[in-house]
Protein backbone atom coordinates (compact mmCIF):
# COMPACT_ATOMS: atom_id res chain seq x y z
CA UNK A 1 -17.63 -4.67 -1.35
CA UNK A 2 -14.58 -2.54 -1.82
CA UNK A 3 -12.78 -4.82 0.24
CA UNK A 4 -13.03 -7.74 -2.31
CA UNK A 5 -12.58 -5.45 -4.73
CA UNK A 6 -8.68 -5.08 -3.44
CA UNK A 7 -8.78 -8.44 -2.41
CA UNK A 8 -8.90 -9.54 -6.37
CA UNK A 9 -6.60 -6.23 -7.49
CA UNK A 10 -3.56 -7.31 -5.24
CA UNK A 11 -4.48 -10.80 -5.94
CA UNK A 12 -4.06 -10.12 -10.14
CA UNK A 13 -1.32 -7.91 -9.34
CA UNK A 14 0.90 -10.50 -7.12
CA UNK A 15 -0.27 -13.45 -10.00
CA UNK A 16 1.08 -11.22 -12.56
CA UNK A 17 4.48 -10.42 -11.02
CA UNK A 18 5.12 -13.58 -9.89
CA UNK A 19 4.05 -14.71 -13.22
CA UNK A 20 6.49 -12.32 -14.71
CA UNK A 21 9.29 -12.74 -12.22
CA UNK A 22 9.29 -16.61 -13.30
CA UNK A 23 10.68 -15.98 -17.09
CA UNK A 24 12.96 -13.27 -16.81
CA UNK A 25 16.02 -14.81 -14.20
CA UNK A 26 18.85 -17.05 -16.32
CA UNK A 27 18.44 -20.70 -16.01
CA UNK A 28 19.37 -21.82 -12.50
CA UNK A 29 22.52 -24.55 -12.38
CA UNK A 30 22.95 -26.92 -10.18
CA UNK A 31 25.92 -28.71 -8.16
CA UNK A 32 26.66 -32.11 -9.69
CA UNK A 33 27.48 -33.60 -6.15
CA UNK A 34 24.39 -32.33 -4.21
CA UNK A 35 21.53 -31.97 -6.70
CA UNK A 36 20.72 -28.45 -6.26
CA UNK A 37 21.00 -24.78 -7.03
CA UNK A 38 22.86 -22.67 -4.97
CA UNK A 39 20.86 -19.95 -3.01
CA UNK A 40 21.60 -16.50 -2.86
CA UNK A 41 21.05 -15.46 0.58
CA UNK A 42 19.02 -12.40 0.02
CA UNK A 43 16.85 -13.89 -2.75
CA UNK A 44 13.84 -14.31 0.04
CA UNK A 45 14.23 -10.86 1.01
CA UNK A 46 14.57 -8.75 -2.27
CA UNK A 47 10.88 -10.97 -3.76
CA UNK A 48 8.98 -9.96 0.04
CA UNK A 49 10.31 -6.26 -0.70
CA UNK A 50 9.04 -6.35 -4.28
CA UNK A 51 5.59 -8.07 -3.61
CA UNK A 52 5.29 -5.63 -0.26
CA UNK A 53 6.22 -2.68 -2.50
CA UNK A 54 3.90 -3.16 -5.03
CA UNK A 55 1.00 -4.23 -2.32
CA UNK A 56 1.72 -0.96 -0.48
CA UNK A 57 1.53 1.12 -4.15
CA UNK A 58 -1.78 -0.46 -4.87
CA UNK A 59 -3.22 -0.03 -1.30
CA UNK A 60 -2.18 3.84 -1.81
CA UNK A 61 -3.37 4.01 -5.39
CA UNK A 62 -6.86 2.44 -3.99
CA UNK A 63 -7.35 4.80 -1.04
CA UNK A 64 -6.03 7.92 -3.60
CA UNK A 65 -9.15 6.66 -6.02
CA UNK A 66 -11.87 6.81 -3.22
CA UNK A 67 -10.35 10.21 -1.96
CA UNK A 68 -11.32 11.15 -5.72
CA UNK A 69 -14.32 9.97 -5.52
CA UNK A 70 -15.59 11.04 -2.58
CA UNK A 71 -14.47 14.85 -3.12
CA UNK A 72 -16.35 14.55 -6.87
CA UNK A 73 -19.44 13.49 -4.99
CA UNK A 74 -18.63 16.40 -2.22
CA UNK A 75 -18.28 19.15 -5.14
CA UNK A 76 -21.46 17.38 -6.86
CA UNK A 77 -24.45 20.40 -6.39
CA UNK A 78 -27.91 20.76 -6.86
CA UNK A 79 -30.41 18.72 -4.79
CA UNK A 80 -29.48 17.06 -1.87
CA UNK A 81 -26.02 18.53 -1.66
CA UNK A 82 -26.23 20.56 1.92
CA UNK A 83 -24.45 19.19 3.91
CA UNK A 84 -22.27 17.53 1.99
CA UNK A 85 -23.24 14.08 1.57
CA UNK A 86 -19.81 12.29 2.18
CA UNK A 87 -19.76 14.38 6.02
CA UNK A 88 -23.40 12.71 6.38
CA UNK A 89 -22.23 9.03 7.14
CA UNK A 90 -22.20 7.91 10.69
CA UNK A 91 -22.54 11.11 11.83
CA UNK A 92 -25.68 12.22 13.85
CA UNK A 93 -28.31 14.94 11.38
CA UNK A 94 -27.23 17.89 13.78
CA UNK A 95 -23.37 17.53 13.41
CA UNK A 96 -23.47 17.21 9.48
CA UNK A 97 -26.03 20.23 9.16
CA UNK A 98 -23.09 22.54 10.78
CA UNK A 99 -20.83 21.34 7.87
CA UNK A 100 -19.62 24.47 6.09
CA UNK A 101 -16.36 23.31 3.98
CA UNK A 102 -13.97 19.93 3.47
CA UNK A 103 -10.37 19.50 3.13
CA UNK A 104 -8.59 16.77 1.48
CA UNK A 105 -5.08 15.67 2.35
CA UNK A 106 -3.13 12.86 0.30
CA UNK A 107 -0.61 12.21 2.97
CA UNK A 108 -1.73 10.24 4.64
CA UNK A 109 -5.63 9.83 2.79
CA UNK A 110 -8.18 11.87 5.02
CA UNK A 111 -11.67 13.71 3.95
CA UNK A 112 -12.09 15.87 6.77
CA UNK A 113 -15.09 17.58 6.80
CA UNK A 114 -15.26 21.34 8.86
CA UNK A 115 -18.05 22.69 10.70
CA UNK A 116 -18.75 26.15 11.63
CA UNK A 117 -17.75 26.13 15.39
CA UNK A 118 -13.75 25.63 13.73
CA UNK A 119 -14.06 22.04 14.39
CA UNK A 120 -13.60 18.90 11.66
CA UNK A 121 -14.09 15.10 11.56
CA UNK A 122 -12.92 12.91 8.84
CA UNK A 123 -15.67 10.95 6.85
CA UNK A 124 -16.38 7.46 6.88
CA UNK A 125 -15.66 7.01 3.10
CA UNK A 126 -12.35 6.53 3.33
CA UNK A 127 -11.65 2.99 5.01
CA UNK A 128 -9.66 3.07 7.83
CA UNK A 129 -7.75 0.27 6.54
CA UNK A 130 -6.00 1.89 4.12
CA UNK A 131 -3.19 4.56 5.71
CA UNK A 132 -1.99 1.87 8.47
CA UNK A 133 -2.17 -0.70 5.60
CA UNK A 134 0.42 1.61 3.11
CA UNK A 135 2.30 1.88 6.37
CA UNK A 136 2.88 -1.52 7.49
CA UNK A 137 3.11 -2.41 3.72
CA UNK A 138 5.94 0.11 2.93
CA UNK A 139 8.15 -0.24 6.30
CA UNK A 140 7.77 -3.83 5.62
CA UNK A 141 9.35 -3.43 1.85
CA UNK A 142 11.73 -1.08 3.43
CA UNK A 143 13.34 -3.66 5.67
CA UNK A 144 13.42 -6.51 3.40
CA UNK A 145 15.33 -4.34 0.93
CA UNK A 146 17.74 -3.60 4.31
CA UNK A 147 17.83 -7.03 5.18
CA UNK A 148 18.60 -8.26 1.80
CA UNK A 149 21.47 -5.68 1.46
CA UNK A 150 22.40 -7.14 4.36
CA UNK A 151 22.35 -10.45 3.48
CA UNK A 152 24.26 -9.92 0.03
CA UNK A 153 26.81 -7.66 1.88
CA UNK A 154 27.75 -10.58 4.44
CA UNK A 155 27.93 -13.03 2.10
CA UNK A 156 30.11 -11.12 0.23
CA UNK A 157 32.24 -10.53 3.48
CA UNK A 158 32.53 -14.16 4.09
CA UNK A 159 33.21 -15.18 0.63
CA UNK A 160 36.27 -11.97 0.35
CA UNK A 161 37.69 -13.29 3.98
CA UNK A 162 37.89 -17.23 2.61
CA UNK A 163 39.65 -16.55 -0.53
CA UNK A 164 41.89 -14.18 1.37
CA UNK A 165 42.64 -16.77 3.73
């Protein structure tokens, strides 16, 4: 179920910035003789570093809201709090009764849950899905932006060399 559930978030979230994207770049002219617009060559690039961005902020933002949820429903007492009910998952009954504290960190997303012998595992609540996903979603914005850059820059090269010439 969450799965869908960021299935339709990065789905709204690409329709709307493509959606966006479409009305706010100038008119596009074309060349009389051929019939089309000229291309800029890192065009490609700069929209796969955007959309990959923005994929890899909303993958983070989603893992960052379970984290939240799953230490409110660690720091949640009364009945049927011991142990702690997010270090119960997949875990056998003896290893989550010698849970005696949690730690949260946000970089990358991990509930880890300690037990008494100075040992920890991390909870099943968070999906393992999400920290290589904001990886492979961020280094792949990073080198479009690179490889647009580099795209403009050569251009620009070969365009500065022909009028010199």
């Amino acid at each position: 179920m969450p799965a869908l559930l960021l299935l339709v978030l990065v789905a709204v979230a690409t329709a709307f910035l493509l959606r966006r994207g479409t009305g706010t770049y100038p008119p596009v002219r074309t060349f009389p003789a051929v019939g089309r617009a000229p291309r800029e060559p890192g065009a490609p690039f700069r929209v796969l570093a955007v959309v990959a961005g923005w994929a890899a902020g909303l993958l983070y933002v989603w893992g960052l809201l379970i984290t939240g949820l799953t230490v409110l429903e660690a720091e949640d007492g009364g009945t049927d709090s011991s142990p702690l009910r997010p270090c119960r998952a997949g875990v056998s009954p003896e290893l989550a009764g010698r849970v005696v504290d949690y730690s949260v960190s946000y970089l990358p997303l991990r509930f880890s849950c300690e037990t008494a012998d100075g040992g920890a595992y991390d909870s099943a609540d968070i999906p393992g899905y999400v920290n290589p996903g904001v990886a492979a979603l961020a280094l792949t914005a990073a080198a479009s932006a690179v490889a647009a850059g580099y795209a403009s820059e050569r251009r620009a090269r070969a365009a500065s060399r022909d009028a010199g010439a």
